[in-house]
C-alpha atoms as a PDB file:
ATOM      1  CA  UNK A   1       0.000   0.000   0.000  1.00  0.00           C
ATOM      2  CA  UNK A   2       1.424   3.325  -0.920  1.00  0.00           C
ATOM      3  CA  UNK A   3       0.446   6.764   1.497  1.00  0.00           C
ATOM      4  CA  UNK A   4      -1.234   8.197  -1.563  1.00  0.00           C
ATOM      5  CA  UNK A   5      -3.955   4.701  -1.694  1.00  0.00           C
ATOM      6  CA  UNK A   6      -4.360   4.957   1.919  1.00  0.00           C
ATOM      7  CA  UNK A   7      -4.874   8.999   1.163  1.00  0.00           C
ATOM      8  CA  UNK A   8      -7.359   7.926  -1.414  1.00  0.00           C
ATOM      9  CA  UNK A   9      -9.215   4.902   0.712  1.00  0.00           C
ATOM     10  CA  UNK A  10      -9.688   7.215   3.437  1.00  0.00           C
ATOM     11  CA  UNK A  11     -10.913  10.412   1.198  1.00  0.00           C
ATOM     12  CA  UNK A  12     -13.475   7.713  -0.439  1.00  0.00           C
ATOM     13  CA  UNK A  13     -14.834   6.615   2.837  1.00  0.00           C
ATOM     14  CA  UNK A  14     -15.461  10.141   3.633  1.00  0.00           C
ATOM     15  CA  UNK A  15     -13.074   9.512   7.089  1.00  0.00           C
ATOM     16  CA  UNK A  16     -10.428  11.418   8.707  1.00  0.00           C
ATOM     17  CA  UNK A  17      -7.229  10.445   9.841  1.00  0.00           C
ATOM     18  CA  UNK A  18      -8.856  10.065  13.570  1.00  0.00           C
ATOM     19  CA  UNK A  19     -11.616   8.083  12.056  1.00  0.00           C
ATOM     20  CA  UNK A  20      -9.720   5.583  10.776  1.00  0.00           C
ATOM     21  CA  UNK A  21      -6.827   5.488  14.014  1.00  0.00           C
ATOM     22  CA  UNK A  22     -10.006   3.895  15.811  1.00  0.00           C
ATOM     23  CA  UNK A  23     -11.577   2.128  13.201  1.00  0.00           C
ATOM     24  CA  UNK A  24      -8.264  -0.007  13.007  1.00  0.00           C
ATOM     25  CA  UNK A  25      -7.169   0.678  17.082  1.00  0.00           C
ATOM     26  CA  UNK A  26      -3.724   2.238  15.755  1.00  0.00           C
ATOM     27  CA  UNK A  27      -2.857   5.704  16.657  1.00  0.00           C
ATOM     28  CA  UNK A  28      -3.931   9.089  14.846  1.00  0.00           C
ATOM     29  CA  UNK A  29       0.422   9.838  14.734  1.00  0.00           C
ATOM     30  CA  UNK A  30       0.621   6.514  13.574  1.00  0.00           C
ATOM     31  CA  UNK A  31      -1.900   6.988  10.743  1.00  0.00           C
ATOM     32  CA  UNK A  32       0.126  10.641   9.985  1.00  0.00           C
ATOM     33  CA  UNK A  33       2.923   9.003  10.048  1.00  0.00           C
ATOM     34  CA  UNK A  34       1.542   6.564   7.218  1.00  0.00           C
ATOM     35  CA  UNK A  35       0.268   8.925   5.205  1.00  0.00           C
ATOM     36  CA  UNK A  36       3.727  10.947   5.516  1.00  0.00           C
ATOM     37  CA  UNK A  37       5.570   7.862   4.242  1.00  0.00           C
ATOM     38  CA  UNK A  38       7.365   8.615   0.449  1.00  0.00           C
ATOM     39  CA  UNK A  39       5.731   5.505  -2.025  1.00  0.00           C
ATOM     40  CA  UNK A  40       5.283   2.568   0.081  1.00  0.00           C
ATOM     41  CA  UNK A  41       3.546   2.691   3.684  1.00  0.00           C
ATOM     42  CA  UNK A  42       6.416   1.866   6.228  1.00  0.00           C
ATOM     43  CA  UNK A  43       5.582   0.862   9.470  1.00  0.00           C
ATOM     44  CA  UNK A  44       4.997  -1.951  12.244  1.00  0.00           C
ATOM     45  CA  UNK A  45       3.592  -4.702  10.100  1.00  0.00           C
ATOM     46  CA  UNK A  46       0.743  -5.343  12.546  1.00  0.00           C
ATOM     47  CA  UNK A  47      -0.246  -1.525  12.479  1.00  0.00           C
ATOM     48  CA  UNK A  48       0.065  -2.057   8.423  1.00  0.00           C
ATOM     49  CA  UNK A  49      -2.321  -4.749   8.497  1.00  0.00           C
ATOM     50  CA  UNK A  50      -4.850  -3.524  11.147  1.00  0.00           C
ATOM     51  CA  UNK A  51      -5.357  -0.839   9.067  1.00  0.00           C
ATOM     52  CA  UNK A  52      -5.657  -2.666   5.749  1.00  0.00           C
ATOM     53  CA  UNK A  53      -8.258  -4.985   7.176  1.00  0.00           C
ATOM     54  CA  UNK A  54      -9.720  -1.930   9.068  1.00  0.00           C
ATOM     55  CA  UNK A  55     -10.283  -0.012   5.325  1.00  0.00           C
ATOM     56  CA  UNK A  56     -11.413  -3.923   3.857  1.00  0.00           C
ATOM     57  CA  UNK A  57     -13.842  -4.093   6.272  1.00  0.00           C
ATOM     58  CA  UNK A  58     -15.345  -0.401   5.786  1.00  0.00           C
ATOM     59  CA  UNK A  59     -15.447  -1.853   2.079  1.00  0.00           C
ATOM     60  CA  UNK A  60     -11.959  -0.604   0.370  1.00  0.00           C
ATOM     61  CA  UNK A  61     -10.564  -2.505  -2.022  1.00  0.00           C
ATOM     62  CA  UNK A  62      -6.700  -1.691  -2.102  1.00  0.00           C
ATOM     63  CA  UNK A  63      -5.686  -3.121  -5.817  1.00  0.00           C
ATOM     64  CA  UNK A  64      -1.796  -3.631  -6.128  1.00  0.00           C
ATOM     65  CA  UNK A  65       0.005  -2.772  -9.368  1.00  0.00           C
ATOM     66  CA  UNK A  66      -0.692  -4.776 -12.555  1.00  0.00           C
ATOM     67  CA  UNK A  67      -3.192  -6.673 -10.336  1.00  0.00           C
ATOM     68  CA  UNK A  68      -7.051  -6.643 -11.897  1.00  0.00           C
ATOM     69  CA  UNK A  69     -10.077  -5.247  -9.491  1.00  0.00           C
ATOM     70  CA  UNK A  70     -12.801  -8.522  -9.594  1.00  0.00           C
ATOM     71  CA  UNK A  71     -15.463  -6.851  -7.165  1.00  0.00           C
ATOM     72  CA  UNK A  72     -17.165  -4.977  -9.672  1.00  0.00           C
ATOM     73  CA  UNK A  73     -17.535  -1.847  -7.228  1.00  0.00           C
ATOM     74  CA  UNK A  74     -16.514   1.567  -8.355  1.00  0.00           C
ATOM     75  CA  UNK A  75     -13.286   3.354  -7.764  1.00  0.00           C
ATOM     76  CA  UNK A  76     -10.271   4.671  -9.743  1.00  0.00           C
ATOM     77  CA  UNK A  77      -6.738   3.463 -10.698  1.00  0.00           C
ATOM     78  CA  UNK A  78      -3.463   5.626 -11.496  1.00  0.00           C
ATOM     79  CA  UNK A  79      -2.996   4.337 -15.040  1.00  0.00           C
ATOM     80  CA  UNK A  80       0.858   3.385 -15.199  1.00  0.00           C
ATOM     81  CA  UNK A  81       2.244   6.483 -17.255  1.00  0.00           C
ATOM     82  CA  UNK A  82       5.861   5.471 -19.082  1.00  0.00           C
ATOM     83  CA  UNK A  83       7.081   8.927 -18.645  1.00  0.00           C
ATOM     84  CA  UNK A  84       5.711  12.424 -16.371  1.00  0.00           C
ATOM     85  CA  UNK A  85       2.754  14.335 -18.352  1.00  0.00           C
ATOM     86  CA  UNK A  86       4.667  17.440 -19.733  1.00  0.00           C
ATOM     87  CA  UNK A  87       2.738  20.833 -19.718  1.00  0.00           C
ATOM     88  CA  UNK A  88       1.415  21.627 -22.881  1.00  0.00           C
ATOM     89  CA  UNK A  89       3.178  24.241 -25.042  1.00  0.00           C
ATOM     90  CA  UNK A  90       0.400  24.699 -28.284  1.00  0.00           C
ATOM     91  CA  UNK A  91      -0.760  28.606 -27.971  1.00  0.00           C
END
């Protein structure tokens, strides 16, 4: 799980960062902390998966890269972009 999907989960549930601390029983600095993280979430690996199971259970589907979404609910995906968008430069 990267801090920008657990960003994402938690702005689809409608949830703030306290919300979720005690909907998984792991601390709001913990959560920041997450959320502060550079690509991947690091952390305890029992406060990563309390709150994985915590945003599965409040009905988030976290999809990993190149892996296909089979619950048929609605959500979005980063499409994997071979190089940064450039700003346009037509005038």
């Amino acid at each position: 799980m990267t801090a920008a999907q657990l960003r994402a989960a938690r702005a689809l549930l409608g949830i703030d960062q306290k919300a979720l601390a005690e909907l998984s029983g792991v601390s709001v600095p913990t959560i920041q902390r997450m959320e502060a993280s550079q690509g991947n979430v690091r952390g305890v690996v029992e406060s990563l998966t309390k709150v994985v199971e915590a945003l599965d259970r409040a009905g988030v589907e976290l999809i990993g890269e190149g892996v296909p979404s089979l619950s048929g609910g609605r959500g979005i995906r980063l499409k994997e972009i071979a190089r940064k968008p450039q700003p346009r430069t037509d005038t």
